[in-house]
N, C-alpha and C. Protein backbone atom coordinates (compact mmCIF):
# COMPACT_ATOMS: atom_id res chain seq x y z
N UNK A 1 -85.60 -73.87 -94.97
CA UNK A 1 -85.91 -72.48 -95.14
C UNK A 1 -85.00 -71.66 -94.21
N UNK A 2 -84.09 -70.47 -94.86
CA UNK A 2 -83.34 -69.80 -94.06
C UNK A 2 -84.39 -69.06 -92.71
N UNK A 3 -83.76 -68.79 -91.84
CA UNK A 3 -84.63 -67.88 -91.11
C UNK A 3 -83.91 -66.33 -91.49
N UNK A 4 -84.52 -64.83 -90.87
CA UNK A 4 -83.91 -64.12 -91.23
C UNK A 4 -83.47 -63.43 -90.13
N UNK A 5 -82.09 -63.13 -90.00
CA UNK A 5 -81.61 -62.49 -88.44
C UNK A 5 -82.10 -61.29 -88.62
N UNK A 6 -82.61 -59.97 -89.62
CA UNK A 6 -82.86 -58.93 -89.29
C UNK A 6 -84.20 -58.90 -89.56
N UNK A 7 -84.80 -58.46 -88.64
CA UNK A 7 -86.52 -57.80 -89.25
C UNK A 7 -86.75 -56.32 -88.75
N UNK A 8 -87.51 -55.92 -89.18
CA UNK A 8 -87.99 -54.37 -88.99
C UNK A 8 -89.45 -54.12 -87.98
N UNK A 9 -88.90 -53.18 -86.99
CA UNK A 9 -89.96 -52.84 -85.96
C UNK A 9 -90.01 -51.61 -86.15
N UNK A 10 -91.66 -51.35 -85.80
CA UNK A 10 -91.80 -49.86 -85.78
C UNK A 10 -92.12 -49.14 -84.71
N UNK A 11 -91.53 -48.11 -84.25
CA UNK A 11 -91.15 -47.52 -83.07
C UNK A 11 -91.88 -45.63 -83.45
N UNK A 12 -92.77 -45.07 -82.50
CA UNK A 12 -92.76 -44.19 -82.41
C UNK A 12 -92.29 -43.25 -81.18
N UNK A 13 -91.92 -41.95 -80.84
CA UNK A 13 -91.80 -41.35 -79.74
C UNK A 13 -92.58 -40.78 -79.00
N UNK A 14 -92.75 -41.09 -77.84
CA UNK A 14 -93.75 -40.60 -77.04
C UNK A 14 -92.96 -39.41 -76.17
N UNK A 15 -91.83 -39.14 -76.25
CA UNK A 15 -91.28 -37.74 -75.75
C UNK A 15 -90.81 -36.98 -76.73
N UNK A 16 -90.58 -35.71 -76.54
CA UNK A 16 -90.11 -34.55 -77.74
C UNK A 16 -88.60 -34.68 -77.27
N UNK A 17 -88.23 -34.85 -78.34
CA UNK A 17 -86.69 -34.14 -78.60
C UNK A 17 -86.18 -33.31 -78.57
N UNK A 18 -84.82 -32.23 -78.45
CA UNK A 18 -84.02 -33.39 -77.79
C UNK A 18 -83.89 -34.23 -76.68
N UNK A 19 -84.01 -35.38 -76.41
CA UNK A 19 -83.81 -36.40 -75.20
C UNK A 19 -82.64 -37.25 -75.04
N UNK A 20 -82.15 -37.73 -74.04
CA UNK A 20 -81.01 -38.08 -73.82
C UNK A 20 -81.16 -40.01 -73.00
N UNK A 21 -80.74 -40.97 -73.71
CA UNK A 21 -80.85 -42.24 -73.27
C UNK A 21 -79.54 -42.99 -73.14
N UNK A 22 -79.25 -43.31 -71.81
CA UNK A 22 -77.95 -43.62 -71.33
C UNK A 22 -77.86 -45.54 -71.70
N UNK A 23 -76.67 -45.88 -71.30
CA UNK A 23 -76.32 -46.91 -71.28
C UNK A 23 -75.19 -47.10 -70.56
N UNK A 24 -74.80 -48.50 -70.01
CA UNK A 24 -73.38 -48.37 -68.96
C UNK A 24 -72.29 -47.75 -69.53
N UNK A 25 -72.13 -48.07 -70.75
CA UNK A 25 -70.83 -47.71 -71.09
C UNK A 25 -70.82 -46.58 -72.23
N UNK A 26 -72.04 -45.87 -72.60
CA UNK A 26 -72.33 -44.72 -74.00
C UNK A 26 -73.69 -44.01 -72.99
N UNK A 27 -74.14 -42.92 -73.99
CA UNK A 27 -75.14 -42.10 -73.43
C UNK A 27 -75.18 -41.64 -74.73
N UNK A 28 -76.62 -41.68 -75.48
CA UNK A 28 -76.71 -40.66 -76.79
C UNK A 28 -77.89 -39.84 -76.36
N UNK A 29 -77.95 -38.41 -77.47
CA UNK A 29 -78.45 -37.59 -77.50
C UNK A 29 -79.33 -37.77 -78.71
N UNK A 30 -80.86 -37.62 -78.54
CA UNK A 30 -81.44 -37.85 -79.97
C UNK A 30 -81.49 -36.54 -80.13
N UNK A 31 -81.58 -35.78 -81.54
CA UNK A 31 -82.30 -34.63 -82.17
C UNK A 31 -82.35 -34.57 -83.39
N UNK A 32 -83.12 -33.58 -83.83
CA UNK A 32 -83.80 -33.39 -85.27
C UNK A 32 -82.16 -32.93 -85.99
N UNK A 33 -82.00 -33.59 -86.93
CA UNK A 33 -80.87 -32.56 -87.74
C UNK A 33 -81.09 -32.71 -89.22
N UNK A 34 -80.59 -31.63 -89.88
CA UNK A 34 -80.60 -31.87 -90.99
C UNK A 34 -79.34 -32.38 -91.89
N UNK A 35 -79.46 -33.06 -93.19
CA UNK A 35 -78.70 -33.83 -93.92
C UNK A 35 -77.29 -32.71 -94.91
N UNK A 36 -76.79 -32.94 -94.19
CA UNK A 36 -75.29 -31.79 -95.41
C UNK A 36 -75.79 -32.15 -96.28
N UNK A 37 -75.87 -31.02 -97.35
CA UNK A 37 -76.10 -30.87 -98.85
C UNK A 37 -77.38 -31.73 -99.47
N UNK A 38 -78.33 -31.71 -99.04
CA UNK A 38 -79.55 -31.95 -99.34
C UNK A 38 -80.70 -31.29 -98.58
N UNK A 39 -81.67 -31.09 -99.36
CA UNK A 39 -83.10 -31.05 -98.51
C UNK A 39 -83.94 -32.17 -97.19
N UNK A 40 -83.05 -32.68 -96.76
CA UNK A 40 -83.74 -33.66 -95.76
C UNK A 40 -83.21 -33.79 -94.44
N UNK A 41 -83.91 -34.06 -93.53
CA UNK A 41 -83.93 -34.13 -91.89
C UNK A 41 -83.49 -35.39 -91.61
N UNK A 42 -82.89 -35.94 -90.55
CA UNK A 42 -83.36 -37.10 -89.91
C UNK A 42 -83.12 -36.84 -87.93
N UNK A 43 -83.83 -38.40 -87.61
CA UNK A 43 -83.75 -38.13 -86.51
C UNK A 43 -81.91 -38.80 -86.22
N UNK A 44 -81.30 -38.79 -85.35
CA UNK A 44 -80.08 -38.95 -85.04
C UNK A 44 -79.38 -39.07 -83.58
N UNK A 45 -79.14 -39.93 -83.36
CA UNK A 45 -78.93 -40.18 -81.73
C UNK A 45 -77.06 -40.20 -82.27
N UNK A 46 -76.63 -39.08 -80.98
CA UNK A 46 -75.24 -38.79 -81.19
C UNK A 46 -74.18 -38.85 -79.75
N UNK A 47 -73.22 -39.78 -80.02
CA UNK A 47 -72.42 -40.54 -79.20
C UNK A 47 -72.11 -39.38 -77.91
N UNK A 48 -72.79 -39.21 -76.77
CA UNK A 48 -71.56 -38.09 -76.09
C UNK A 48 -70.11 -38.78 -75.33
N UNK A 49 -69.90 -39.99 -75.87
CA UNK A 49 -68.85 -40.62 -75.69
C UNK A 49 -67.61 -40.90 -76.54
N UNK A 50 -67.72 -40.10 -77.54
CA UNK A 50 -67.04 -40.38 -78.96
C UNK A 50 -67.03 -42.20 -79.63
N UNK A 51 -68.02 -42.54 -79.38
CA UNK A 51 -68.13 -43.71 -80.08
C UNK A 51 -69.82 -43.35 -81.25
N UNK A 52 -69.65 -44.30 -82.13
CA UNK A 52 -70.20 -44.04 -83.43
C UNK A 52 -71.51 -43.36 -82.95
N UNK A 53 -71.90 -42.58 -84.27
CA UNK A 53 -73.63 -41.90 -83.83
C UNK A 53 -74.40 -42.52 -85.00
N UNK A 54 -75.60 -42.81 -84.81
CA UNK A 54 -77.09 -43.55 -85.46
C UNK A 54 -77.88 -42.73 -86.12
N UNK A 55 -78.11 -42.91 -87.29
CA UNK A 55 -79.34 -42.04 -88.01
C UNK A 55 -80.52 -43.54 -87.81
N UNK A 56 -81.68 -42.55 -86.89
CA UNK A 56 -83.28 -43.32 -86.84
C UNK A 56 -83.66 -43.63 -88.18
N UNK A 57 -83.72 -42.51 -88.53
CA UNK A 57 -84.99 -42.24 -89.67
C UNK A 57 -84.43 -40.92 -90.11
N UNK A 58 -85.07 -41.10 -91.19
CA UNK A 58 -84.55 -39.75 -92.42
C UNK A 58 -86.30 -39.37 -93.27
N UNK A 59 -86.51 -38.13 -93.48
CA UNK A 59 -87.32 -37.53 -94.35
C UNK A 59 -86.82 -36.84 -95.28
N UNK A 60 -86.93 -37.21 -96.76
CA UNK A 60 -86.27 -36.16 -97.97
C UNK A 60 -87.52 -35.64 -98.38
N UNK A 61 -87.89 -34.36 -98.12
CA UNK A 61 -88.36 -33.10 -98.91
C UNK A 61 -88.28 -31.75 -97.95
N UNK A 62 -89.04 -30.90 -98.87
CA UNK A 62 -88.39 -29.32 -98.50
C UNK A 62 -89.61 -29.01 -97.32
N UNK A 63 -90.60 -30.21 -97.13
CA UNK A 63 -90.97 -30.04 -95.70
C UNK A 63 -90.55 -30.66 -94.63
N UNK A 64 -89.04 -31.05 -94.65
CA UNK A 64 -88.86 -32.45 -93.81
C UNK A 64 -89.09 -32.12 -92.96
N UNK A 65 -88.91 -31.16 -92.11
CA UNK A 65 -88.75 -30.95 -90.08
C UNK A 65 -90.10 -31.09 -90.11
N UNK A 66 -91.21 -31.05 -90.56
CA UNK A 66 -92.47 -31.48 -90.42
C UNK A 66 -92.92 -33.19 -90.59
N UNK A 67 -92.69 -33.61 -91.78
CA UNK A 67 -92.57 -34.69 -92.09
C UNK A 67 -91.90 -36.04 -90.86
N UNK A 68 -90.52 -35.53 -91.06
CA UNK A 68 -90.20 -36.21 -90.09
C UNK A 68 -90.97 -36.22 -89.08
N UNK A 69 -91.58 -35.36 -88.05
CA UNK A 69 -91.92 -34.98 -86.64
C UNK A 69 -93.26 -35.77 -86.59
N UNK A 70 -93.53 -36.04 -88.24
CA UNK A 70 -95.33 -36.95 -87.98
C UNK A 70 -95.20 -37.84 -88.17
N UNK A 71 -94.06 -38.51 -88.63
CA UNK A 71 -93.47 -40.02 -88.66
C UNK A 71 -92.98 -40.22 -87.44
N UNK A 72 -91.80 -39.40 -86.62
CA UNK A 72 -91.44 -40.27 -85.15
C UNK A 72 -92.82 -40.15 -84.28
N UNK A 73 -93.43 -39.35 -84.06
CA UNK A 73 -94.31 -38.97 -82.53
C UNK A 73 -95.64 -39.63 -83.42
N UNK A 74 -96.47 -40.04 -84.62
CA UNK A 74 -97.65 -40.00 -84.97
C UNK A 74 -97.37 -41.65 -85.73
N UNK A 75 -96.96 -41.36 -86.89
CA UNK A 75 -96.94 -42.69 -87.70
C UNK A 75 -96.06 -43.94 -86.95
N UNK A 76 -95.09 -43.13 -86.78
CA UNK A 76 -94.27 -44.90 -86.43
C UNK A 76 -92.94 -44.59 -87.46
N UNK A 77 -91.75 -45.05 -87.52
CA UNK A 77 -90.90 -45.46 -88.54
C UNK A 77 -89.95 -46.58 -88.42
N UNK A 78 -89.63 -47.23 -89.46
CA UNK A 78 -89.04 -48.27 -89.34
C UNK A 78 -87.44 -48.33 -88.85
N UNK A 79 -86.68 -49.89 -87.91
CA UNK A 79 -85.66 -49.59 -87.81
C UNK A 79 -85.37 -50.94 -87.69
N UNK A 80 -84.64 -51.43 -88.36
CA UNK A 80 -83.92 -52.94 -88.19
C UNK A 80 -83.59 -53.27 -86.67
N UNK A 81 -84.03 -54.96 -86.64
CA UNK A 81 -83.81 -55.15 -85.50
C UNK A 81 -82.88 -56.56 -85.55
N UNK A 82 -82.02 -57.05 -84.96
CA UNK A 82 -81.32 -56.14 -83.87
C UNK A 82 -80.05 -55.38 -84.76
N UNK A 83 -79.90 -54.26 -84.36
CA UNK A 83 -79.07 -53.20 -84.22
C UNK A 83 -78.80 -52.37 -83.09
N UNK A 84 -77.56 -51.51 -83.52
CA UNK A 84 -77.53 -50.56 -82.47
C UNK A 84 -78.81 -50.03 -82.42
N UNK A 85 -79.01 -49.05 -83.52
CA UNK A 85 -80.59 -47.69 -83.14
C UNK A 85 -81.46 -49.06 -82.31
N UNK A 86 -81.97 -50.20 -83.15
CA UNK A 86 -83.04 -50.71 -82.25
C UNK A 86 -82.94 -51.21 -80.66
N UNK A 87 -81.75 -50.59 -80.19
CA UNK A 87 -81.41 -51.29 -78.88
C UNK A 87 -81.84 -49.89 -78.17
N UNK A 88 -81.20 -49.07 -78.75
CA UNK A 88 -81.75 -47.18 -78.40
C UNK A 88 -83.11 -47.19 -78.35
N UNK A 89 -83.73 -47.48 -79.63
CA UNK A 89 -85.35 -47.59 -79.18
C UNK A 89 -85.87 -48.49 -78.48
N UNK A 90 -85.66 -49.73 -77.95
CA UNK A 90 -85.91 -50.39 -76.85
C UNK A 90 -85.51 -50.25 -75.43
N UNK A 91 -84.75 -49.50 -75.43
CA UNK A 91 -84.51 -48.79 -74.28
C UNK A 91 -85.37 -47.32 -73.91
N UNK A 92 -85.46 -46.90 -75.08
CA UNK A 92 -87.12 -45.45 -74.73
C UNK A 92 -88.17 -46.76 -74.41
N UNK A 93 -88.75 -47.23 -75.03
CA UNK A 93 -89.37 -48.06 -74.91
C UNK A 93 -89.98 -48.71 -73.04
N UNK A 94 -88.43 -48.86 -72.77
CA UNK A 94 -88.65 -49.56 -71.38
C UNK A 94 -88.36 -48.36 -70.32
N UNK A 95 -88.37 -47.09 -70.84
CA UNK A 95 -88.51 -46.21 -70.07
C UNK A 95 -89.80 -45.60 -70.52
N UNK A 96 -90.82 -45.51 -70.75
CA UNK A 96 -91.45 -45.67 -71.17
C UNK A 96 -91.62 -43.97 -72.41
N UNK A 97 -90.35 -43.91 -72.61
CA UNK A 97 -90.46 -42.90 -73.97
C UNK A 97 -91.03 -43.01 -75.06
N UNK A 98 -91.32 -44.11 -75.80
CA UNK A 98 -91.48 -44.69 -76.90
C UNK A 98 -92.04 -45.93 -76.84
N UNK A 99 -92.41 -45.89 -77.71
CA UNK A 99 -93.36 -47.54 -77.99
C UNK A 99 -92.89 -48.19 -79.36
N UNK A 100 -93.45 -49.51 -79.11
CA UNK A 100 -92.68 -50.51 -80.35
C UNK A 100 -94.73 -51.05 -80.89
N UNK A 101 -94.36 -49.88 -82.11
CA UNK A 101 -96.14 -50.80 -82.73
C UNK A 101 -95.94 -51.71 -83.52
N UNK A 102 -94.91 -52.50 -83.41
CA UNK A 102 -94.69 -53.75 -84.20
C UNK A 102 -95.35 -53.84 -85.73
């Protein structure tokens, strides 16, 4: 039986955005943004190092900035693990920004 290298954890925020989570060699910025040319939000942690930026989580409808905001801080949303974002959210995590409700 294969095993599977990616699985999905669910992570909510226990601080408001925007917040800022460093690393030795990057530092991203999370905030709410919205999607060019559609109706939808996501959350988005963005390189202030010019190396790549992460979309969390995404909400598509014409209530997203709401939607979204009850999925990161209330419901939980999903994020493959391991990845970059899930290394971002394990790091709120161990600061104690965020939690992992598995």
């Amino acid at each position: 039986m294969a095993r599977e290298l990616h699985a999905p954890r669910r992570y909510r925020l226990l601080s408001k955005v925007p917040l800022s989570v460093s690393f030795p060699s990057v530092a991203y910025r999370l905030d709410f943004a919205p999607v060019f040319g559609c109706p939808q939000w996501s959350l988005e942690a963005n390189s202030l190092a010019g190396t790549p930026n992460w979309k969390l989580c995404q909400s598509g409808d014409h209530e997203a900035p709401v939607l979204l905001a009850a999925a990161v801080y209330e419901r939980g949303f999903e994020v493959m693990h391991p990845t970059a974002p899930s290394a971002i959210m394990e790091r709120l995590c161990r600061e104690g920004r965020a939690e992992c409700l598995r």
